[in-house]
PDB file of N, CA and C in Angstrom:
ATOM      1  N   UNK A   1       0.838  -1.189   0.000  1.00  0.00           N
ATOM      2  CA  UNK A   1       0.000   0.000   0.000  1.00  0.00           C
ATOM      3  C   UNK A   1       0.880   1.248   0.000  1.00  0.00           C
ATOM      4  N   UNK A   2       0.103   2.440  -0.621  1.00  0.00           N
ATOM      5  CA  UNK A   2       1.266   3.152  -0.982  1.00  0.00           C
ATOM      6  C   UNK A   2       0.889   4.431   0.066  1.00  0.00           C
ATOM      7  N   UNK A   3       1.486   5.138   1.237  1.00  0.00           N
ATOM      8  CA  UNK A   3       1.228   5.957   1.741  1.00  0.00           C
ATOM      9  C   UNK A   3       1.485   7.526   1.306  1.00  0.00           C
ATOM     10  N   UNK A   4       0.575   8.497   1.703  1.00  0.00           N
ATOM     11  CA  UNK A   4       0.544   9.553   1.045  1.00  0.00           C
ATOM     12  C   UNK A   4       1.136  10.489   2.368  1.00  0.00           C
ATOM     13  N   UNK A   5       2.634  11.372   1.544  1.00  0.00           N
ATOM     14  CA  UNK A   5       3.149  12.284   2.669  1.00  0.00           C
ATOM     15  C   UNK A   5       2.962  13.605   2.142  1.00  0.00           C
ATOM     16  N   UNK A   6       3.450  14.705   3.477  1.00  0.00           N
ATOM     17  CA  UNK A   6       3.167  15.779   3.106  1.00  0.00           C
ATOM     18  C   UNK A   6       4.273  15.971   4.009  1.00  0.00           C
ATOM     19  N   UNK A   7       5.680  17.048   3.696  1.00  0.00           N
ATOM     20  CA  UNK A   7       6.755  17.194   4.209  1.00  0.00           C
ATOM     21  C   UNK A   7       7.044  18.705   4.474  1.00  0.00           C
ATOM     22  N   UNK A   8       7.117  19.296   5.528  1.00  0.00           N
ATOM     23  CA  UNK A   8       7.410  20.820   5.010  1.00  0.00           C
ATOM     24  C   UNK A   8       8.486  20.698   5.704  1.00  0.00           C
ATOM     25  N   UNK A   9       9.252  22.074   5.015  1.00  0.00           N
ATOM     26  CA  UNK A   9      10.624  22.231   5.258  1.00  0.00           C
ATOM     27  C   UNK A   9      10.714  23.934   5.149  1.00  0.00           C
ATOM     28  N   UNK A  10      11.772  24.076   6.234  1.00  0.00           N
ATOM     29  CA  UNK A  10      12.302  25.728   5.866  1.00  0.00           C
ATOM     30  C   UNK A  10      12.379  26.443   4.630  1.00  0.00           C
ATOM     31  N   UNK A  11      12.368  27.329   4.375  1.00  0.00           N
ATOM     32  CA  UNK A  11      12.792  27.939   3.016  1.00  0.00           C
ATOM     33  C   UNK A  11      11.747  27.450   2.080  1.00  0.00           C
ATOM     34  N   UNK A  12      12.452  27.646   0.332  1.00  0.00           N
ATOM     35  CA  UNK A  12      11.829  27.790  -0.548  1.00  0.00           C
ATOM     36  C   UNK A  12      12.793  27.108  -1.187  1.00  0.00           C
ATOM     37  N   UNK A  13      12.548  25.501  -1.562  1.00  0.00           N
ATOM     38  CA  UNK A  13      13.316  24.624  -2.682  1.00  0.00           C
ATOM     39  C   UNK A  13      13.400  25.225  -4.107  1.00  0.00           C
ATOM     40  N   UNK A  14      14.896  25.593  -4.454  1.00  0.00           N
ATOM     41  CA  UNK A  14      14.701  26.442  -5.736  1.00  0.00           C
ATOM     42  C   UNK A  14      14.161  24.923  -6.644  1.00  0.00           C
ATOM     43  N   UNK A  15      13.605  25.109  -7.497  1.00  0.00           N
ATOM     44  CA  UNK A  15      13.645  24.903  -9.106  1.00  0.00           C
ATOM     45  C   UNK A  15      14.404  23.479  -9.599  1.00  0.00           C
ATOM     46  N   UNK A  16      15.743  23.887  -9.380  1.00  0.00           N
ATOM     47  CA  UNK A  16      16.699  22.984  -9.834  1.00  0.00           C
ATOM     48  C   UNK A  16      17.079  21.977  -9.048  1.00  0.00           C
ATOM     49  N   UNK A  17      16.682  21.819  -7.445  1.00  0.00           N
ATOM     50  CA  UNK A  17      16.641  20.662  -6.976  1.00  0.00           C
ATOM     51  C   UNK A  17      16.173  19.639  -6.682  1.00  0.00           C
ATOM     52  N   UNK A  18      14.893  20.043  -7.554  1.00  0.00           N
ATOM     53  CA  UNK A  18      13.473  19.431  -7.048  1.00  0.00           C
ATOM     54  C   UNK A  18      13.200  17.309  -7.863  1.00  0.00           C
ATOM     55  N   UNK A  19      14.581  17.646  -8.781  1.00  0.00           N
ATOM     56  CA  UNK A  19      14.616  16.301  -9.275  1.00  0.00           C
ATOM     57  C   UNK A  19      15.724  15.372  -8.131  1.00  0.00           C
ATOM     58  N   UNK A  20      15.992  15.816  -7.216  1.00  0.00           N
ATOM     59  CA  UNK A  20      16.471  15.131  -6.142  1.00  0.00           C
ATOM     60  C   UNK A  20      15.449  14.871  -5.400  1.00  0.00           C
ATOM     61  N   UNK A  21      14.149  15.139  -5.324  1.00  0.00           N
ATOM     62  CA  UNK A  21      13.241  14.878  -4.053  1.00  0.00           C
ATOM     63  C   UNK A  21      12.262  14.030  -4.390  1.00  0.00           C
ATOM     64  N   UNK A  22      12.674  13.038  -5.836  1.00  0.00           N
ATOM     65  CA  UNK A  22      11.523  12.067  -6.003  1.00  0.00           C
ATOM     66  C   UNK A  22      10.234  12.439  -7.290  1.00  0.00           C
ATOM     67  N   UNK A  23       9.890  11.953  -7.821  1.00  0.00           N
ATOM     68  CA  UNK A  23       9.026  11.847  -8.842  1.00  0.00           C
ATOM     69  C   UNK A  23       7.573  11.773  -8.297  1.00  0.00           C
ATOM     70  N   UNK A  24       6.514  12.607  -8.622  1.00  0.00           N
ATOM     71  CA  UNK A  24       5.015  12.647  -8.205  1.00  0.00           C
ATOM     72  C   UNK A  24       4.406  13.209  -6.630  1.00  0.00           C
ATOM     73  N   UNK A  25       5.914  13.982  -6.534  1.00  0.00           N
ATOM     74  CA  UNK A  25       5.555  15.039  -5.582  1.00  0.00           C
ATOM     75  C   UNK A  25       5.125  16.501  -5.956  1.00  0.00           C
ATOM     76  N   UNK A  26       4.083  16.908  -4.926  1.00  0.00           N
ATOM     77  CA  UNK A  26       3.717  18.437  -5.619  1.00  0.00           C
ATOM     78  C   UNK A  26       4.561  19.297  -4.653  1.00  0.00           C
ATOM     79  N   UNK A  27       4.588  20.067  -5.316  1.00  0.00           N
ATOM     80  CA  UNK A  27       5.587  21.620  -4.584  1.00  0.00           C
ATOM     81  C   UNK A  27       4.826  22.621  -4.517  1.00  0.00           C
ATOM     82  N   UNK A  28       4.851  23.077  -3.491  1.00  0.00           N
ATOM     83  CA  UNK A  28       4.307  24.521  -3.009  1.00  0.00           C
ATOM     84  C   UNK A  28       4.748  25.084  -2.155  1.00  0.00           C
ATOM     85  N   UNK A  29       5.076  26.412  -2.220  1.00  0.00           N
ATOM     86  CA  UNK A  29       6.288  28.017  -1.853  1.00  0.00           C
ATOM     87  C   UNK A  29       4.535  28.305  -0.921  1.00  0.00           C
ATOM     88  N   UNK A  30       4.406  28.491   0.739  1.00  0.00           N
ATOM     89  CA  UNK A  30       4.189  29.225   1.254  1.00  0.00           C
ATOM     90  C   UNK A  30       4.739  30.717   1.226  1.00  0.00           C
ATOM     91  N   UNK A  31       3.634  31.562   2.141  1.00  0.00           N
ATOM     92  CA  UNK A  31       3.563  33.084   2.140  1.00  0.00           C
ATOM     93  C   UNK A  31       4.666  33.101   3.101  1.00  0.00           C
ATOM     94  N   UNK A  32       4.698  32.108   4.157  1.00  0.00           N
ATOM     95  CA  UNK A  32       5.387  32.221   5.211  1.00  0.00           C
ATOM     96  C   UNK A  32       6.992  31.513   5.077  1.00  0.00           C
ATOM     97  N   UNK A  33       7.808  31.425   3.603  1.00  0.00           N
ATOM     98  CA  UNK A  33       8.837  31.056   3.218  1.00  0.00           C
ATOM     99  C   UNK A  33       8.997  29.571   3.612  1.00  0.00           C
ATOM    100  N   UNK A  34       8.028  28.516   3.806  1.00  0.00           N
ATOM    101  CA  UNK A  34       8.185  27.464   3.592  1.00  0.00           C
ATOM    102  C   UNK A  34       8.330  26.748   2.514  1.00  0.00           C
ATOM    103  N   UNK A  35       8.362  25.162   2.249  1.00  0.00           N
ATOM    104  CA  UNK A  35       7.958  24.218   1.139  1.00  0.00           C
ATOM    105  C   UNK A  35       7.413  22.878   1.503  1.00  0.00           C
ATOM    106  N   UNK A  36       6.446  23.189   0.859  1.00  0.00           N
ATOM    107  CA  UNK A  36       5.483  21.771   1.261  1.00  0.00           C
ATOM    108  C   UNK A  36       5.305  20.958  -0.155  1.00  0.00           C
ATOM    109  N   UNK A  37       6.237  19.380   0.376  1.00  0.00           N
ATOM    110  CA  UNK A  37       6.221  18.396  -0.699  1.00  0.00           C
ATOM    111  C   UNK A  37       4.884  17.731  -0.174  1.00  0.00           C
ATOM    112  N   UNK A  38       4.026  16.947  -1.299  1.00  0.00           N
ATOM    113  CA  UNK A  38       3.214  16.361  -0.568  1.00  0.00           C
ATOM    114  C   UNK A  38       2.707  15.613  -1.845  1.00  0.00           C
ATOM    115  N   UNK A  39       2.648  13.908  -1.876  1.00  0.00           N
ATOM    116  CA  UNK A  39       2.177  13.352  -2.844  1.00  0.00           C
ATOM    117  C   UNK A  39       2.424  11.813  -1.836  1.00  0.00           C
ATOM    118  N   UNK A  40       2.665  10.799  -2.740  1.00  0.00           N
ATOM    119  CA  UNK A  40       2.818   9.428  -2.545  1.00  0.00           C
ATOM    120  C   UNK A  40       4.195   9.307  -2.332  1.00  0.00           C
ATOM    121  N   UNK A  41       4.429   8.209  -1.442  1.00  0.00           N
ATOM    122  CA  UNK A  41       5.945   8.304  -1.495  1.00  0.00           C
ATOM    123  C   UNK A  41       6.041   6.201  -1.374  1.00  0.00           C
ATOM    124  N   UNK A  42       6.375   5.289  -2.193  1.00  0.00           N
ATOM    125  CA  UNK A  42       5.964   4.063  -2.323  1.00  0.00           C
ATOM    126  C   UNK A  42       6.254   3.268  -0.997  1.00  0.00           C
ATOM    127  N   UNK A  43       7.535   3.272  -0.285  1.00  0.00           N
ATOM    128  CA  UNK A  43       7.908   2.356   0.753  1.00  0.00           C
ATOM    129  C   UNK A  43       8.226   3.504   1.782  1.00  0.00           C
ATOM    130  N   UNK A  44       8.847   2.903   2.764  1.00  0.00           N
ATOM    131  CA  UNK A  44       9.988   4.035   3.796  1.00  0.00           C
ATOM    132  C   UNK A  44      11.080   3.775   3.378  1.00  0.00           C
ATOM    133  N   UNK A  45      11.861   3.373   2.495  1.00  0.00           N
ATOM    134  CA  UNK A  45      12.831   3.307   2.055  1.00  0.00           C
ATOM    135  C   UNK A  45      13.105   4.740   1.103  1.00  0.00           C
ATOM    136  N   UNK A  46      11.944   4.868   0.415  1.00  0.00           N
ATOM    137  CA  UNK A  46      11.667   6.035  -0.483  1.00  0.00           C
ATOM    138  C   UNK A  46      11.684   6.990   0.131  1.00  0.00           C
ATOM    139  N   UNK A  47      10.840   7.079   1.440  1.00  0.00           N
ATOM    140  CA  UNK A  47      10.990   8.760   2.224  1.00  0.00           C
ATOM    141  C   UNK A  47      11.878   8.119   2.921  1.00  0.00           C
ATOM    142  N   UNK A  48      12.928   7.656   3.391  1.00  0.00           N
ATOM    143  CA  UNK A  48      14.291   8.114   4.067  1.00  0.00           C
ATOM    144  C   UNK A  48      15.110   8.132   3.200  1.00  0.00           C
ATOM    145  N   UNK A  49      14.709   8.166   1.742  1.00  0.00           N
ATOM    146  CA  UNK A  49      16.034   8.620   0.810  1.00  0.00           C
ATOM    147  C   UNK A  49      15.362  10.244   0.712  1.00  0.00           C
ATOM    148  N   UNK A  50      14.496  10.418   0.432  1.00  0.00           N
ATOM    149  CA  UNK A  50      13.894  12.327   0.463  1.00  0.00           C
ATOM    150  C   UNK A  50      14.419  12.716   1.205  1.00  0.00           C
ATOM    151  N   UNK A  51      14.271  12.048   2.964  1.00  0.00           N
ATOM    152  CA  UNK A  51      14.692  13.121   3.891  1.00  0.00           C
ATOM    153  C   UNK A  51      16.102  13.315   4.155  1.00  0.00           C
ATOM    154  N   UNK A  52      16.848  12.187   3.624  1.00  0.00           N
ATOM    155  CA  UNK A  52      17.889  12.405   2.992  1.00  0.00           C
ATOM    156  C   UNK A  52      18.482  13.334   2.509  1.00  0.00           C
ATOM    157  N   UNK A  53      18.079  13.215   1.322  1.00  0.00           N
ATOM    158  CA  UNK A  53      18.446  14.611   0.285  1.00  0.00           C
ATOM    159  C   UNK A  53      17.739  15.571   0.740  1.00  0.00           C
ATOM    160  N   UNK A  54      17.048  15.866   1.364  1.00  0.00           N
ATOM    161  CA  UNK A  54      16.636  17.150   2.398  1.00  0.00           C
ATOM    162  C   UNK A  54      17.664  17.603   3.406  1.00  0.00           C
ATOM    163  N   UNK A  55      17.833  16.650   4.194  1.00  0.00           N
ATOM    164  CA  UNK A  55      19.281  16.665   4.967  1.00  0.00           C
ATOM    165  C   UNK A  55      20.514  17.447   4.511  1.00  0.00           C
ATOM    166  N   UNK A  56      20.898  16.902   3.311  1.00  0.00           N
ATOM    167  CA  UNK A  56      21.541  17.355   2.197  1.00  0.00           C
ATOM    168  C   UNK A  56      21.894  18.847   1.675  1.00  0.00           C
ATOM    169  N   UNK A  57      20.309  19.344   1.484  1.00  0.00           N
ATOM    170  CA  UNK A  57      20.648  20.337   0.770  1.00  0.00           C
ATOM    171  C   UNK A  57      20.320  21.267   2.034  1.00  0.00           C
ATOM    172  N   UNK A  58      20.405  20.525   3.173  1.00  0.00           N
ATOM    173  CA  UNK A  58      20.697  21.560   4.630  1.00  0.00           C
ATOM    174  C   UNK A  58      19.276  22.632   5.047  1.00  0.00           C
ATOM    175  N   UNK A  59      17.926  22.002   4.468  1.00  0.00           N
ATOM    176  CA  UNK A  59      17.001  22.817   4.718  1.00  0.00           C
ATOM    177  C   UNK A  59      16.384  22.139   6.176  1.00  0.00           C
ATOM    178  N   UNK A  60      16.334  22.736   7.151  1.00  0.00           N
ATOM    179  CA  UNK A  60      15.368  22.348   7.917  1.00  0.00           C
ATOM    180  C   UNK A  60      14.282  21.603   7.926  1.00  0.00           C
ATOM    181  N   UNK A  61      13.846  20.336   8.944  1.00  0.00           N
ATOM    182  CA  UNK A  61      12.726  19.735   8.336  1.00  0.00           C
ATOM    183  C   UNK A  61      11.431  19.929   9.126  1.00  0.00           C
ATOM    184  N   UNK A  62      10.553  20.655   9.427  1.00  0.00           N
ATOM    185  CA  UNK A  62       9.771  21.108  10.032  1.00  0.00           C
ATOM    186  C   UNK A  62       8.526  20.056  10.349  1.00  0.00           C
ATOM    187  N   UNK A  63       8.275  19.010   9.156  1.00  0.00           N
ATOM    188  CA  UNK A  63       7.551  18.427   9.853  1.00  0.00           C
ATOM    189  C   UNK A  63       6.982  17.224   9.124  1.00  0.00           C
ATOM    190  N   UNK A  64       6.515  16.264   9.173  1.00  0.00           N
ATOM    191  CA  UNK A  64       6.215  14.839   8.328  1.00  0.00           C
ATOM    192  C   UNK A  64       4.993  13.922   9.011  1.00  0.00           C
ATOM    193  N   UNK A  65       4.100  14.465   7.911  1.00  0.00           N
ATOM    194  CA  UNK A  65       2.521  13.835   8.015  1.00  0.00           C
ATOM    195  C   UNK A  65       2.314  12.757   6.996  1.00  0.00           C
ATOM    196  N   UNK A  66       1.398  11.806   7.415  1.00  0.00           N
ATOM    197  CA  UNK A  66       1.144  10.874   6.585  1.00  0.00           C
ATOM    198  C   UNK A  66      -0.498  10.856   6.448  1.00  0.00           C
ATOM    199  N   UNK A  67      -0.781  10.343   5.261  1.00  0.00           N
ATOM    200  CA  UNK A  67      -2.229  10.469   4.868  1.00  0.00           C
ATOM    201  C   UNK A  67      -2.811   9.153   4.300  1.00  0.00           C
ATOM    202  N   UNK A  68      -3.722   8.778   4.233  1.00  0.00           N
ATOM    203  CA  UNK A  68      -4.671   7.541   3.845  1.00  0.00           C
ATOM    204  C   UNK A  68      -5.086   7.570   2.315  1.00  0.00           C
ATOM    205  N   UNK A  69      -5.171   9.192   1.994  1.00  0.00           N
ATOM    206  CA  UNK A  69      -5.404   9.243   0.972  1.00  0.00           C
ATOM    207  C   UNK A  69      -5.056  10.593   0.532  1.00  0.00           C
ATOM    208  N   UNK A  70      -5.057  11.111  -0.807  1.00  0.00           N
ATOM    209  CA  UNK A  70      -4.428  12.231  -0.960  1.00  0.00           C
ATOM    210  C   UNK A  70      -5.415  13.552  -0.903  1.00  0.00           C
ATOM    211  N   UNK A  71      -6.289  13.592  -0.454  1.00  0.00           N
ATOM    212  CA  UNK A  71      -7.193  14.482  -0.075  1.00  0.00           C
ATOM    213  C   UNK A  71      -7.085  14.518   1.397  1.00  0.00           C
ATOM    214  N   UNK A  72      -6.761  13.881   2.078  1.00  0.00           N
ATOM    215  CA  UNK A  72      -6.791  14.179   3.551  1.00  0.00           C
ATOM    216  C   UNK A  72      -5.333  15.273   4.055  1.00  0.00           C
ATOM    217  N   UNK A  73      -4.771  15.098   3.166  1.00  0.00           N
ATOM    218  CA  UNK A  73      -3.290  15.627   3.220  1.00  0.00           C
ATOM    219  C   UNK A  73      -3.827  17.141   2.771  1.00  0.00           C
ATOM    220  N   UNK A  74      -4.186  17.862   2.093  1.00  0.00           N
ATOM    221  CA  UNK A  74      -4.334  19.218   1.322  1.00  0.00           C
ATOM    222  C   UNK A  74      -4.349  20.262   2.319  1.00  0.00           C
ATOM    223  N   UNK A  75      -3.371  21.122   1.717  1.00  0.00           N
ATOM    224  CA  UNK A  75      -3.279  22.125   2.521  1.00  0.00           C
ATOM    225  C   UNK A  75      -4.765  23.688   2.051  1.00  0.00           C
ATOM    226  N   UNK A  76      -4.940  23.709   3.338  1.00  0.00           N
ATOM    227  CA  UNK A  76      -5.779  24.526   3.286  1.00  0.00           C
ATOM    228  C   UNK A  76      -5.351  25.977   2.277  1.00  0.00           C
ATOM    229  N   UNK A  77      -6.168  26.635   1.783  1.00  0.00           N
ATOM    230  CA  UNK A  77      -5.885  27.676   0.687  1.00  0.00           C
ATOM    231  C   UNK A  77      -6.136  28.781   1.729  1.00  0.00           C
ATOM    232  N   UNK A  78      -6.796  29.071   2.579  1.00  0.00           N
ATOM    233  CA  UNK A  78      -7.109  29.743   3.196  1.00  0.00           C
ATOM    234  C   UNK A  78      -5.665  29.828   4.332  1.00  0.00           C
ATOM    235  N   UNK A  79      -5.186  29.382   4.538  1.00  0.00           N
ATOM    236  CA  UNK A  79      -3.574  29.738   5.626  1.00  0.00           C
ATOM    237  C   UNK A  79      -3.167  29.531   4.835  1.00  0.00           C
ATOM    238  N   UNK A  80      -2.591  28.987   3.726  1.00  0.00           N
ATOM    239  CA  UNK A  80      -1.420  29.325   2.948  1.00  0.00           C
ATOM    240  C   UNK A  80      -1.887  29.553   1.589  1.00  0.00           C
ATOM    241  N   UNK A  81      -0.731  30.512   1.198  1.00  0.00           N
ATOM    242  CA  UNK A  81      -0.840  31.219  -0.361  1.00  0.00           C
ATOM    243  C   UNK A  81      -0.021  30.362  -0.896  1.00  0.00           C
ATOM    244  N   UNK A  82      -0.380  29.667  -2.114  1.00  0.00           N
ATOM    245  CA  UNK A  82       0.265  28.519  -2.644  1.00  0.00           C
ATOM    246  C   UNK A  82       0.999  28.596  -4.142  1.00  0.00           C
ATOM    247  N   UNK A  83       2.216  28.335  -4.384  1.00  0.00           N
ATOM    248  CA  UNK A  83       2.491  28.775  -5.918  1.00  0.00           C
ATOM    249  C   UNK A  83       2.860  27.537  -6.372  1.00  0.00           C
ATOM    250  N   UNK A  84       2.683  27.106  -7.577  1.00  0.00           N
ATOM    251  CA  UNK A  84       3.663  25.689  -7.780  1.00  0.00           C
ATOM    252  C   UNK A  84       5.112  26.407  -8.511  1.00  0.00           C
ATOM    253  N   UNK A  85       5.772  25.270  -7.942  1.00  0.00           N
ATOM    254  CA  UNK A  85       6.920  25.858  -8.586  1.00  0.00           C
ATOM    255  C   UNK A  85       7.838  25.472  -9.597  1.00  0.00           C
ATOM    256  N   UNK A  86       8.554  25.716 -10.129  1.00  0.00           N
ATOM    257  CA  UNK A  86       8.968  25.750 -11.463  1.00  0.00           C
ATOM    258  C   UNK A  86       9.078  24.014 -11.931  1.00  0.00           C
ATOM    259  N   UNK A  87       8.556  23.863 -13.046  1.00  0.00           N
ATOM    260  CA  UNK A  87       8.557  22.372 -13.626  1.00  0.00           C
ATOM    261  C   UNK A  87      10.133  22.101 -13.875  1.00  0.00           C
ATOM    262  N   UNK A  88      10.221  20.712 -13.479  1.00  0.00           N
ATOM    263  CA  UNK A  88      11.594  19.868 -13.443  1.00  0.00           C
ATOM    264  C   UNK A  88      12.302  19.855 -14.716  1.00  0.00           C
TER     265      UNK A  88
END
């Protein structure tokens, strides 16, 4: 079964690193200079290689939710201003 995460982290993941953090994750740049990954992630093998390369590129990891399904995960529009960010 494939569990659905939602990861935020300090800062704002530029652009160009975002093919280090896994395939069929969505990206979104909070108002409040965060980044929230949040999609499927297949095993825990898969998210401890993300948080990994999170580790990595030295961003803070603020916080790691898991979801049943990918609607339970969505960040509200109303607290955060959401941008996607630049395609891989």
């Amino acid at each position: 079964m494939i569990d659905y995460y939602e990861l935020r982290v300090k800062g704002h993941i530029d652009g160009k690193w975002l093919h280090c953090l896994g395939e069929g994750l969505t990206v979104l740049h909070t108002d409040g200079g965060d980044t929230i990954l949040s999609g499927p992630i297949q095993d825990q093998a898969a998210l401890h290689g993300i948080l990994a390369q999170i580790r990595d590129l030295a961003l803070p990891l603020l916080a790691v939710n898991t979801f049943d399904s990918p609607e339970d995960g969505k960040v509200d529009d109303d607290e955060e201003t959401q941008q996607k960010c630049a395609e891989r």
